[in-house]
N, C-alpha and C. Protein backbone atom coordinates (compact mmCIF):
# COMPACT_ATOMS: atom_id res chain seq x y z
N UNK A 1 75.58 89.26 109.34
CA UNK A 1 76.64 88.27 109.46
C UNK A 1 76.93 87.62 108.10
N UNK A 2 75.80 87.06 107.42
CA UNK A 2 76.05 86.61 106.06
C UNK A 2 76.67 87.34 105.02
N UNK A 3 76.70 88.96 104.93
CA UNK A 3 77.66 89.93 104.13
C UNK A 3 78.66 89.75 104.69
N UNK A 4 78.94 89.83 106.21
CA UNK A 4 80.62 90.08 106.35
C UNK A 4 81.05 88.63 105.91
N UNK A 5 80.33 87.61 105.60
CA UNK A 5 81.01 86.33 105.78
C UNK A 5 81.41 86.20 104.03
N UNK A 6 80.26 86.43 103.60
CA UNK A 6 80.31 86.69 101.68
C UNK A 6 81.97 87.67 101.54
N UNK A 7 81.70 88.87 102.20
CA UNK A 7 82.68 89.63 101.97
C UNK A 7 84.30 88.76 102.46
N UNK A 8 84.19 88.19 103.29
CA UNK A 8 85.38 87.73 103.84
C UNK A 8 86.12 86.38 102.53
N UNK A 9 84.85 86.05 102.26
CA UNK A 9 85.75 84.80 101.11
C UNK A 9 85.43 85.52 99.87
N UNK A 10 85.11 86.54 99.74
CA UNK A 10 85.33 87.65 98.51
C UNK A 10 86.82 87.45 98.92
N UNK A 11 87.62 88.44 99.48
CA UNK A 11 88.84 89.51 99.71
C UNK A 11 89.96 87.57 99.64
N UNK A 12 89.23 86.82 100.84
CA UNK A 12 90.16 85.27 100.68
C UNK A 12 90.22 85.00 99.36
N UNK A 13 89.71 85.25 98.36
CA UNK A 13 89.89 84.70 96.94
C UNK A 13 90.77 85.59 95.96
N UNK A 14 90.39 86.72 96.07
CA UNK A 14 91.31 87.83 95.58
C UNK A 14 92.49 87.58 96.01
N UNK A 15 92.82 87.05 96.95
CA UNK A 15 94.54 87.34 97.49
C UNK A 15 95.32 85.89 97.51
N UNK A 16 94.14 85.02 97.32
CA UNK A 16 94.61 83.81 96.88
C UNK A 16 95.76 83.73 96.07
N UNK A 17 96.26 84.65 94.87
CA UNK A 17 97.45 84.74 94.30
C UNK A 17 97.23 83.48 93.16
N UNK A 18 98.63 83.57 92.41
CA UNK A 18 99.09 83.09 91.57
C UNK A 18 99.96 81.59 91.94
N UNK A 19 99.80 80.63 91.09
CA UNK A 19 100.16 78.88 91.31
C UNK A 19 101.13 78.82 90.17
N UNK A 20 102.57 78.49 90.87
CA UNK A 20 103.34 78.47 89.73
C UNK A 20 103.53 76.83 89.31
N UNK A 21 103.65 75.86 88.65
CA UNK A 21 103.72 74.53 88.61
C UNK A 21 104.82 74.17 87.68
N UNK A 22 105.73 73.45 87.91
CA UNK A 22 106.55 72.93 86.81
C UNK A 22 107.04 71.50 86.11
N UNK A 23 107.30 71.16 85.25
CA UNK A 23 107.18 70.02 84.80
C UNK A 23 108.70 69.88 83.45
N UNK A 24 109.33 68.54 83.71
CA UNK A 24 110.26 68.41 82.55
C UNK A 24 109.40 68.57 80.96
N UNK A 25 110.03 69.79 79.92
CA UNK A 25 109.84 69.63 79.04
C UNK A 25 109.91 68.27 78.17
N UNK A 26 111.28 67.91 78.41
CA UNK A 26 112.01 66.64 78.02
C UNK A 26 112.41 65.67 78.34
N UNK A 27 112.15 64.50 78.13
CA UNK A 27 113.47 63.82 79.15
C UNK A 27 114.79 64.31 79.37
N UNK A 28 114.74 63.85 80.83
CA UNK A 28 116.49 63.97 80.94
C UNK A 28 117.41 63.19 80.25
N UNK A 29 118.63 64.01 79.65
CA UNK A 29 119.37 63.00 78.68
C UNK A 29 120.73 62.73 80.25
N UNK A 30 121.06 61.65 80.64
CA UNK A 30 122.26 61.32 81.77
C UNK A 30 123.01 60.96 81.20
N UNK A 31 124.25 61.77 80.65
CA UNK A 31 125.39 60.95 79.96
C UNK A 31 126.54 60.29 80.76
N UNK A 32 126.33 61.25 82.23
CA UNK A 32 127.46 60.57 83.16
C UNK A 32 126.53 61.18 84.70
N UNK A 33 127.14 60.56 85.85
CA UNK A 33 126.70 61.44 86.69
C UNK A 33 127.71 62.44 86.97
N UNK A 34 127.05 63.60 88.70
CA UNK A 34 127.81 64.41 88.66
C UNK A 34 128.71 64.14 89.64
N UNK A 35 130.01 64.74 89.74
CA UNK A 35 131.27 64.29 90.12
C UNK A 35 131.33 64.67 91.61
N UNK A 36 131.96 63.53 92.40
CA UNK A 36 131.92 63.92 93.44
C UNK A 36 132.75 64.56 94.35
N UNK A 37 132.56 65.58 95.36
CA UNK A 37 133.46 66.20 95.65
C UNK A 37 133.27 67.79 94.96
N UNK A 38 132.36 68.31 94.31
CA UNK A 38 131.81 69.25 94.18
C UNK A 38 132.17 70.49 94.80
N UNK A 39 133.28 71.74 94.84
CA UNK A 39 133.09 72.89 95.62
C UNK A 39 132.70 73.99 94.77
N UNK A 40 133.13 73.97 93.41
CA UNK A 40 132.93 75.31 92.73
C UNK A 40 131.75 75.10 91.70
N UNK A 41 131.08 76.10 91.80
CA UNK A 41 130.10 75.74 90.81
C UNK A 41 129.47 76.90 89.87
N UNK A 42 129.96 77.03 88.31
CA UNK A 42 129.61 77.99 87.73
C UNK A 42 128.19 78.06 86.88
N UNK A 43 128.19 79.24 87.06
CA UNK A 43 126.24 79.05 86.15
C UNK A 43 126.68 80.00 84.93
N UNK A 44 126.24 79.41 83.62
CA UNK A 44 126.72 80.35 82.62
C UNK A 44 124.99 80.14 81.96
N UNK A 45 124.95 81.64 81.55
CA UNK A 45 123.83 82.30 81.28
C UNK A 45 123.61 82.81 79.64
N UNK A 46 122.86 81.37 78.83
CA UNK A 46 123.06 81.76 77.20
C UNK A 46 122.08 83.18 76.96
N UNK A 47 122.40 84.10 76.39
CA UNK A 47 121.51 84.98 75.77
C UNK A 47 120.26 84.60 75.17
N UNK A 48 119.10 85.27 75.49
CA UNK A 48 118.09 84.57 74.77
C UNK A 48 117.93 84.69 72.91
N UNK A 49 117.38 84.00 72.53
CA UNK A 49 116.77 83.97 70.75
C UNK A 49 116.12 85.55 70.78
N UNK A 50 116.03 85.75 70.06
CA UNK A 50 115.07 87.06 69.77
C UNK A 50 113.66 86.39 69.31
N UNK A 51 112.74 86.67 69.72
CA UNK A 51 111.53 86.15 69.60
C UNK A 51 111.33 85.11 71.09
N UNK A 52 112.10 85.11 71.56
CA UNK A 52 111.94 84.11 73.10
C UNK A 52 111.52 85.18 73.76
N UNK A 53 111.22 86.30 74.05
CA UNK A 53 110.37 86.89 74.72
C UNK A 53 108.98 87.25 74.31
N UNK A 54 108.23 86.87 74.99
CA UNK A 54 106.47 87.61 74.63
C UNK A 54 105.82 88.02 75.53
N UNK A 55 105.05 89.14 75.21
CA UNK A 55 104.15 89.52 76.06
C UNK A 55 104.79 90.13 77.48
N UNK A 56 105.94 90.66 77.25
CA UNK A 56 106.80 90.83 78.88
C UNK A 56 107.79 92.28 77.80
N UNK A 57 108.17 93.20 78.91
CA UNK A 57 109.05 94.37 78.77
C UNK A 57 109.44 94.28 79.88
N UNK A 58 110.53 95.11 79.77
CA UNK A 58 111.19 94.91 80.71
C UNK A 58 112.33 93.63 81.41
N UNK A 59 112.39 93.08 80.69
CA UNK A 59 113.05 91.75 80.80
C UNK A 59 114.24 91.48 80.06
N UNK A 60 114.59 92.18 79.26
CA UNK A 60 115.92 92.29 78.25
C UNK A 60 117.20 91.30 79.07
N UNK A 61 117.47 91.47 79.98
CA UNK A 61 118.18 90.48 80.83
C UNK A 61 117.84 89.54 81.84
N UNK A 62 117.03 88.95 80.87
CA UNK A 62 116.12 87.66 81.56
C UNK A 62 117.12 86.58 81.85
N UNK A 63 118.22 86.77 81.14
CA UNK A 63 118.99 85.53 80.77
C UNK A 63 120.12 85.75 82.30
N UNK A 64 120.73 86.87 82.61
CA UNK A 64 121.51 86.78 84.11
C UNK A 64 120.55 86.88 85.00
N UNK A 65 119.06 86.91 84.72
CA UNK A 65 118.55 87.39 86.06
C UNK A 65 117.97 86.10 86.14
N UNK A 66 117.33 84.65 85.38
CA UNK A 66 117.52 83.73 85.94
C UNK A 66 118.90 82.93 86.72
N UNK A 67 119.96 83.02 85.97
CA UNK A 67 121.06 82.50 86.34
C UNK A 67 121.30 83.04 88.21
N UNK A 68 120.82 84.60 88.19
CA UNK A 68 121.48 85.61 89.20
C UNK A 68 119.99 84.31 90.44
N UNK A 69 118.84 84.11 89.94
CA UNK A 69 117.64 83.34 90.85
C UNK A 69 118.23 82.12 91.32
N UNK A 70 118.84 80.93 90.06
CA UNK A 70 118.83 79.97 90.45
C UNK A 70 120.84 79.61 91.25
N UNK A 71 121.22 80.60 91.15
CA UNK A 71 122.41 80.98 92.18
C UNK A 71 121.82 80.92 93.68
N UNK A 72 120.85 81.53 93.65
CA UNK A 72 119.71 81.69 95.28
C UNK A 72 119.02 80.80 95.32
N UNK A 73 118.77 80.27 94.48
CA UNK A 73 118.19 78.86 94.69
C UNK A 73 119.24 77.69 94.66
N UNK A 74 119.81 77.65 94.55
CA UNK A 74 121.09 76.76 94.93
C UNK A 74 121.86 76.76 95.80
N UNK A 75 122.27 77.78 96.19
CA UNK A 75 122.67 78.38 97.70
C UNK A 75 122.73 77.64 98.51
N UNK A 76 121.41 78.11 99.68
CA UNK A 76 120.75 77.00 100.63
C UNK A 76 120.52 76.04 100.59
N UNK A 77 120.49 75.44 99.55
CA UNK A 77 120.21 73.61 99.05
C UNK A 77 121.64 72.71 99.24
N UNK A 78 122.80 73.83 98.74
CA UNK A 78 124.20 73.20 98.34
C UNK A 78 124.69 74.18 99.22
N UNK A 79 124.90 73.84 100.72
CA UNK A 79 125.80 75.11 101.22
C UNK A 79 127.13 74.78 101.19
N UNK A 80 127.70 73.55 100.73
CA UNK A 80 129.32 73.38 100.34
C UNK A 80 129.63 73.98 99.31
N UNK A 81 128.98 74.35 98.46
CA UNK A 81 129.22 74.67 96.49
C UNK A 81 129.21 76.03 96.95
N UNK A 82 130.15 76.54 96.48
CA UNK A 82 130.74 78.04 95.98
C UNK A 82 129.69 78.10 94.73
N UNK A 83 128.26 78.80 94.78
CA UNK A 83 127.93 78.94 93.10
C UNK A 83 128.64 80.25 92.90
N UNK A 84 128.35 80.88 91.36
CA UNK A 84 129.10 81.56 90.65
C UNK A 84 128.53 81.85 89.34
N UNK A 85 127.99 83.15 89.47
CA UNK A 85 127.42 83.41 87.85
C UNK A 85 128.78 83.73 87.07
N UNK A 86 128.73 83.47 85.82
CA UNK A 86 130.12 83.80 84.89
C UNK A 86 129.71 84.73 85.00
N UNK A 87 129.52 86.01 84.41
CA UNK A 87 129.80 87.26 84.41
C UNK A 87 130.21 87.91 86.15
N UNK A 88 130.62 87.08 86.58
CA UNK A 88 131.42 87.40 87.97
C UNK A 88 132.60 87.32 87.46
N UNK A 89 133.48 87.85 88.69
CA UNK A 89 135.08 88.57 88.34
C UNK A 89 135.98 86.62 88.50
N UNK A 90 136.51 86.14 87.75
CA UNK A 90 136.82 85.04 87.75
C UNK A 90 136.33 83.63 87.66
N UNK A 91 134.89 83.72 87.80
CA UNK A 91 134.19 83.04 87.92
C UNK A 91 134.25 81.61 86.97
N UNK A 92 135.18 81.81 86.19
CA UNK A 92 135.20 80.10 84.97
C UNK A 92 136.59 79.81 85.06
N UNK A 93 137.65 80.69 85.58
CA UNK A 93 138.42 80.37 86.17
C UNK A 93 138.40 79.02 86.78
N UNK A 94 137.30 78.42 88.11
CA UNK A 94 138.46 77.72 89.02
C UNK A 94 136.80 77.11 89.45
N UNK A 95 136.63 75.79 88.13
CA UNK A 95 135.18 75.05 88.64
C UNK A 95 135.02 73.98 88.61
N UNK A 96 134.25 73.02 89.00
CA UNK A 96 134.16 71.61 89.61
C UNK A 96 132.94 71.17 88.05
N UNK A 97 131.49 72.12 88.03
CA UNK A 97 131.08 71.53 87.13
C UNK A 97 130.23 73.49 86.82
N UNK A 98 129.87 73.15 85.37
CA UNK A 98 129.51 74.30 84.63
C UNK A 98 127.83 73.80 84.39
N UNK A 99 126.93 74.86 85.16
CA UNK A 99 125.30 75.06 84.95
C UNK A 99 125.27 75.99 83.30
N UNK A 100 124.91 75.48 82.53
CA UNK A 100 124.52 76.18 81.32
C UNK A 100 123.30 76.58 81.28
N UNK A 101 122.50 77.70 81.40
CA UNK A 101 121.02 77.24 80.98
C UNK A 101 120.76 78.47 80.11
N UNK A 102 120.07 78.23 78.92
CA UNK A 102 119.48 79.00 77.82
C UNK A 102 117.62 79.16 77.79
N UNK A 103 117.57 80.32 78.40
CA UNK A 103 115.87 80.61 78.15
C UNK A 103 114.83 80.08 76.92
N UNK A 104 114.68 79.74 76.78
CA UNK A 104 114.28 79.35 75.23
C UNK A 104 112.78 79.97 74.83
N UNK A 105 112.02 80.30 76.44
CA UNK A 105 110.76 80.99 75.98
C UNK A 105 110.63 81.47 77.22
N UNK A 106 109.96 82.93 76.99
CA UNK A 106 109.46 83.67 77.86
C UNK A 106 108.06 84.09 78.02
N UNK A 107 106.78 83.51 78.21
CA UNK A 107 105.41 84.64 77.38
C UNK A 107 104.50 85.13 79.06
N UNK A 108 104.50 86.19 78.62
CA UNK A 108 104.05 86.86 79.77
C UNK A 108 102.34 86.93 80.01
N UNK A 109 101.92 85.79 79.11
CA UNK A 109 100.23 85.35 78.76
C UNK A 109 99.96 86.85 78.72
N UNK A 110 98.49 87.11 79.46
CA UNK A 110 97.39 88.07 79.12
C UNK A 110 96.84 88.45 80.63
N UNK A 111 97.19 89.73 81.17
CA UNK A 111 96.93 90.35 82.09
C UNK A 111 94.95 90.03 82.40
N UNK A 112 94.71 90.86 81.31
CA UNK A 112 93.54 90.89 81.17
C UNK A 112 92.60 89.55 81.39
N UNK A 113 93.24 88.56 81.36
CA UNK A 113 92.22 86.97 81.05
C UNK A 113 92.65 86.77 82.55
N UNK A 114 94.11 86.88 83.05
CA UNK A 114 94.31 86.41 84.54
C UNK A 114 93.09 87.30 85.37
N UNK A 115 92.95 88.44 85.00
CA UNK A 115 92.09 89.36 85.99
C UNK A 115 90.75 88.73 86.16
N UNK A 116 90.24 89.00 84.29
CA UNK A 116 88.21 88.75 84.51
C UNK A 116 88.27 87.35 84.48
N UNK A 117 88.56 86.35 84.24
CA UNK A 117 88.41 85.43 84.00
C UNK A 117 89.36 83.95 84.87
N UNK A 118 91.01 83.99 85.40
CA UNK A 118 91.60 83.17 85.64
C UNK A 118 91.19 82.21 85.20
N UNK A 119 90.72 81.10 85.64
CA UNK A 119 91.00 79.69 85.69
C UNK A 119 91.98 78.96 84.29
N UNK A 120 93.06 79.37 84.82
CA UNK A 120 94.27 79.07 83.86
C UNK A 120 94.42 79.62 82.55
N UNK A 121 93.59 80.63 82.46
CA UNK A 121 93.61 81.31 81.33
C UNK A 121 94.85 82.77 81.81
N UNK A 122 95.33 82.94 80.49
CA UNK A 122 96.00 84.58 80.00
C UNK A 122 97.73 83.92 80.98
N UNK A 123 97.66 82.08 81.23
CA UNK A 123 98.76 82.04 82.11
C UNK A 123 100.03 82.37 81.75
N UNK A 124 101.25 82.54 82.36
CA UNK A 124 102.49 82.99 82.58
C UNK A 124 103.47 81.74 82.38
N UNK A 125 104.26 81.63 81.18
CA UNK A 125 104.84 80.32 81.03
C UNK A 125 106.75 80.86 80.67
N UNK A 126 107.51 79.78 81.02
CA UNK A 126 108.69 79.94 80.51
C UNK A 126 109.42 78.78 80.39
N UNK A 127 110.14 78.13 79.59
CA UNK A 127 111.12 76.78 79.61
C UNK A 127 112.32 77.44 79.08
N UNK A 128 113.31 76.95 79.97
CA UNK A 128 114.54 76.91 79.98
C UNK A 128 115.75 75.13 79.24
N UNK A 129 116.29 75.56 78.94
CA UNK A 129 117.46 74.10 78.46
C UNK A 129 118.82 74.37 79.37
N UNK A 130 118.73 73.00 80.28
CA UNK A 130 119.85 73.16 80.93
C UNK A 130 121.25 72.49 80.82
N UNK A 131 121.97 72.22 80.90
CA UNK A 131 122.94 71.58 80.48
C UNK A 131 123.90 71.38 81.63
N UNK A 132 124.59 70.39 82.45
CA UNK A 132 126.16 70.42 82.98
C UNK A 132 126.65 69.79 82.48
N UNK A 133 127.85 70.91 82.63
CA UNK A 133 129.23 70.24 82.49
C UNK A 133 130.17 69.70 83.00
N UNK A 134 131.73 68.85 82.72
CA UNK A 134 132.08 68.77 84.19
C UNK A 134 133.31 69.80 83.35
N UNK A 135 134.29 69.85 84.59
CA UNK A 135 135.46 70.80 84.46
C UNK A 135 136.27 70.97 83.04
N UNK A 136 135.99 69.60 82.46
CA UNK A 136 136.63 69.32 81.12
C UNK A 136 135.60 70.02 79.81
N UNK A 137 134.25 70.26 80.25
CA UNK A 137 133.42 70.97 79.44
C UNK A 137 132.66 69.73 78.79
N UNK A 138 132.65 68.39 79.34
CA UNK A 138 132.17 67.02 78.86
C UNK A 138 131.11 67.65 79.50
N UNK A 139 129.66 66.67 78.47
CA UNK A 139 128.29 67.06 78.62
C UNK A 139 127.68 65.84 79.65
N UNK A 140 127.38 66.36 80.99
CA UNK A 140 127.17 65.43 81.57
C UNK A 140 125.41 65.08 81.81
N UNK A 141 124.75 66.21 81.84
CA UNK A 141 123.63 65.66 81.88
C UNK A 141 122.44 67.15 80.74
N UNK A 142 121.13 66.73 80.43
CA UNK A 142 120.75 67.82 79.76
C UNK A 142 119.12 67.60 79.84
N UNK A 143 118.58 68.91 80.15
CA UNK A 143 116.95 68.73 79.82
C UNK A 143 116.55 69.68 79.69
N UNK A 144 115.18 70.22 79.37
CA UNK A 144 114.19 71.09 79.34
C UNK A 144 113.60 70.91 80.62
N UNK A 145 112.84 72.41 81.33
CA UNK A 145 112.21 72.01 82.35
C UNK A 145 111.36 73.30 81.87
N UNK A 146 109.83 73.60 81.94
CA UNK A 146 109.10 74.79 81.79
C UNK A 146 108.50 74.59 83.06
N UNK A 147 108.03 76.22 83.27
CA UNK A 147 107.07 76.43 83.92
C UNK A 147 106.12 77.46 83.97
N UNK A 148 104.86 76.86 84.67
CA UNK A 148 103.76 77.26 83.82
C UNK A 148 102.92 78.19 85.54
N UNK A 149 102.95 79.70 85.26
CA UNK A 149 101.89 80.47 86.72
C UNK A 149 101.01 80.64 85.79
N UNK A 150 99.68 80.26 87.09
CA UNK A 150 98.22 80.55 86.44
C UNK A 150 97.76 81.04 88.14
N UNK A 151 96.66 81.82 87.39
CA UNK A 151 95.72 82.80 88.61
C UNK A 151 94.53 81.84 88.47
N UNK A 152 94.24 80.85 89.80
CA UNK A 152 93.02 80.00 89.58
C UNK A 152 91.90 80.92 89.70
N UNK A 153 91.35 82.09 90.41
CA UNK A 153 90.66 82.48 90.79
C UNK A 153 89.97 84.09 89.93
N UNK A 154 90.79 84.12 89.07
CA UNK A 154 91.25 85.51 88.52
C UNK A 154 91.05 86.76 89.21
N UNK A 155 91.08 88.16 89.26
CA UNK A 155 91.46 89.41 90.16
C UNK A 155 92.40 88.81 90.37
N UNK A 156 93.81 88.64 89.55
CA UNK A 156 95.04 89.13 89.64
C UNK A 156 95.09 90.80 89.03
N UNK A 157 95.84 91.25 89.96
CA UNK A 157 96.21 92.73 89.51
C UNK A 157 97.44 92.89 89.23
N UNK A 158 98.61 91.84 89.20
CA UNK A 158 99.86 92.04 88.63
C UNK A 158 100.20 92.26 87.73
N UNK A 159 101.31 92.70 87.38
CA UNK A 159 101.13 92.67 85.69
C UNK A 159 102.35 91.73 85.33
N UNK A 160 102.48 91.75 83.66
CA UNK A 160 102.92 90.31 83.29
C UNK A 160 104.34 90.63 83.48
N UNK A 161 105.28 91.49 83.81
CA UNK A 161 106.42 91.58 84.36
C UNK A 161 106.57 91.24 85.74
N UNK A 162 105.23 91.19 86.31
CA UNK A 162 105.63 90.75 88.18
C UNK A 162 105.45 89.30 87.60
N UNK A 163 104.17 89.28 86.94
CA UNK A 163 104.09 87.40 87.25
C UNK A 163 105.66 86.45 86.50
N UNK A 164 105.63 87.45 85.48
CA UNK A 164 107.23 86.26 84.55
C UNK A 164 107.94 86.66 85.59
N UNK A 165 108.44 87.67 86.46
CA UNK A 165 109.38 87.82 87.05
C UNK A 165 109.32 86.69 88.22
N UNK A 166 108.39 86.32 88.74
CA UNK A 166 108.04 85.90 89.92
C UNK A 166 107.94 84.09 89.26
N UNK A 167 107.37 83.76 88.21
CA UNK A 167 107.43 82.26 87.32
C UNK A 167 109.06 82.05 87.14
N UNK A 168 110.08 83.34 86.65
CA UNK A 168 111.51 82.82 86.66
C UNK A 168 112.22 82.06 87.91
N UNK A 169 111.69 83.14 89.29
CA UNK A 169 112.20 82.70 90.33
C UNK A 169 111.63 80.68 90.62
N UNK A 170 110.38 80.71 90.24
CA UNK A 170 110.22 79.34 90.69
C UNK A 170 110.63 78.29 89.74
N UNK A 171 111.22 78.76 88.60
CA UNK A 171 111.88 77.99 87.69
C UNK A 171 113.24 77.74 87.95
N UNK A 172 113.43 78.29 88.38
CA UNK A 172 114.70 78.44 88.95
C UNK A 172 114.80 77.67 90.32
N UNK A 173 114.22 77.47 90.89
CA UNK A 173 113.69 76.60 92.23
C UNK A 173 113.79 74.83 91.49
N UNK A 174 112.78 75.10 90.46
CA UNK A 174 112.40 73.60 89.85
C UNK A 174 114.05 72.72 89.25
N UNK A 175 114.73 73.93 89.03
CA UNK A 175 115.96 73.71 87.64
C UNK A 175 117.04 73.43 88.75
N UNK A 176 116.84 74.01 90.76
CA UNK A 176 117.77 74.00 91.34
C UNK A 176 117.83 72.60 92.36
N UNK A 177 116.34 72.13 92.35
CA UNK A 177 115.69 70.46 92.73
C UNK A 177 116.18 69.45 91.38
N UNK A 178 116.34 70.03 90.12
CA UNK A 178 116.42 69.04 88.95
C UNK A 178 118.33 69.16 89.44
N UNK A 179 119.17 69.94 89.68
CA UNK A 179 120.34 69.91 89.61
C UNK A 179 120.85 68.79 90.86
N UNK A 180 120.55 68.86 91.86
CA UNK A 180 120.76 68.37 92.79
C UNK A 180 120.24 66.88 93.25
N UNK A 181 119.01 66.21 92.28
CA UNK A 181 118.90 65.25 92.07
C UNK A 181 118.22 64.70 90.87
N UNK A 182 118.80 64.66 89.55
CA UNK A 182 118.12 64.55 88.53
C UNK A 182 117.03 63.30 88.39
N UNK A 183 117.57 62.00 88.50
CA UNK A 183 116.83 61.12 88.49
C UNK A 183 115.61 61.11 89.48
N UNK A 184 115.72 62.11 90.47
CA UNK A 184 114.47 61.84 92.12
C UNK A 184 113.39 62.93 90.88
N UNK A 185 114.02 63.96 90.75
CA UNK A 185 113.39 65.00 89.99
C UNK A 185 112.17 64.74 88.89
N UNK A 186 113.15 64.05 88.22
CA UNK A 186 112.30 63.03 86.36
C UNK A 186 111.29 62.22 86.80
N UNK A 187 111.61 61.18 88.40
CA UNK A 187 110.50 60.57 88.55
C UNK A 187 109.08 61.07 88.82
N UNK A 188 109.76 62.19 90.27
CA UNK A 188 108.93 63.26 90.94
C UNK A 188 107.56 63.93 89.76
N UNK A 189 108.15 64.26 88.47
CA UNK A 189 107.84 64.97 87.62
C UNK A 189 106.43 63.70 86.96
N UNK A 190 107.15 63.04 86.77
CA UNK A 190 106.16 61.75 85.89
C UNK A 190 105.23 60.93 86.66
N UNK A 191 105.70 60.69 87.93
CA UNK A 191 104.03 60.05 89.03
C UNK A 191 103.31 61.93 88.86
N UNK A 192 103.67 63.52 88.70
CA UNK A 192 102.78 63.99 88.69
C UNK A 192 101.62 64.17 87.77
N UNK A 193 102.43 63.15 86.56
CA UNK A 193 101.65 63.65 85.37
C UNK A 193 100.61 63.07 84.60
């Protein structure tokens, strides 16, 4: 009984998975709020720096494939808002307020340290700069938000393209809670810290 029980919180720890956590890089800068009456809503997607990727392949279009996440993460949160990645067919055409966000770092940590070792080591990090606009292209609000996956337990077997891939999506989660209420967000962020 004592092996199957050893064995059982063996396999429970292994599958325990990966903790993605996120936190404002920056303060939020609020130059205005956002306008009310909201239906169209475009997400424009800056190209990354060269050197903003590390430790990750495969990712060359990191920059629409967050935009393409936090579209799905905005979605269900805002089901009045039409979102809209720009590289859609019209998409800056006909908008209420403009999501800017520029990757600014990508690092895909160290496979190897998440495996033998975890406890927040070899972790999976990325910060993004976001920016809205309103229809006039006036800068209405702006911040940094990163986020940081770590394997508490290590025997992760992913590799650093599942985990950044899988850290974008919840950044994109964090960036789609910071859009929808910035000030609840900044506080949320600072009693965690």
């Amino acid at each position: 009984m004592k092996k199957q029980t050893t064995a059982w919180i063996f396999f429970a720890l292994l599958g325990a998975g990966c903790v993605s956590t996120g936190e404002l890089a920056k303060n939020v800068n609020i130059q205005a709020p956002l306008p009310s009456g909201i239906r169209t809503v475009v997400i424009q997607a800056v190209p990354m720096k060269p050197g903003a990727l590390k430790n990750v392949e495969g990712l060359a279009d990191a920059h629409q494939l967050f935009a393409r996440y936090l579209k799905d993460a905005l979605a269900p949160k805002q089901p009045g808002w039409q979102v809209k990645v720009a590289d859609e067919q019209g998409a800056l055409a006909d908008r209420d307020i403009i999501i800017s966000t520029e990757l600014l770092e990508i690092d895909g940590g160290s496979a190897a340290l998440r495996f033998w070792i975890g406890l927040d080591t070899g972790a999976t990090q990325s910060r993004v700069r976001v920016s809205i606009l309103d229809k006039t292209g006036r800068d209405l609000l702006t911040t940094e938000i990163s986020e940081r996956t770590i394997c508490p337990v290590g025997a992760c077997t992913e590799s650093n393209e599942a985990i950044a891939d899988r850290n974008l999506q919840s950044l994109a989660g964090d960036v789609a809670e910071f859009i929808l209420d910035p000030a609840g967000y900044q506080k949320k962020r600072e009693a965690g810290s």
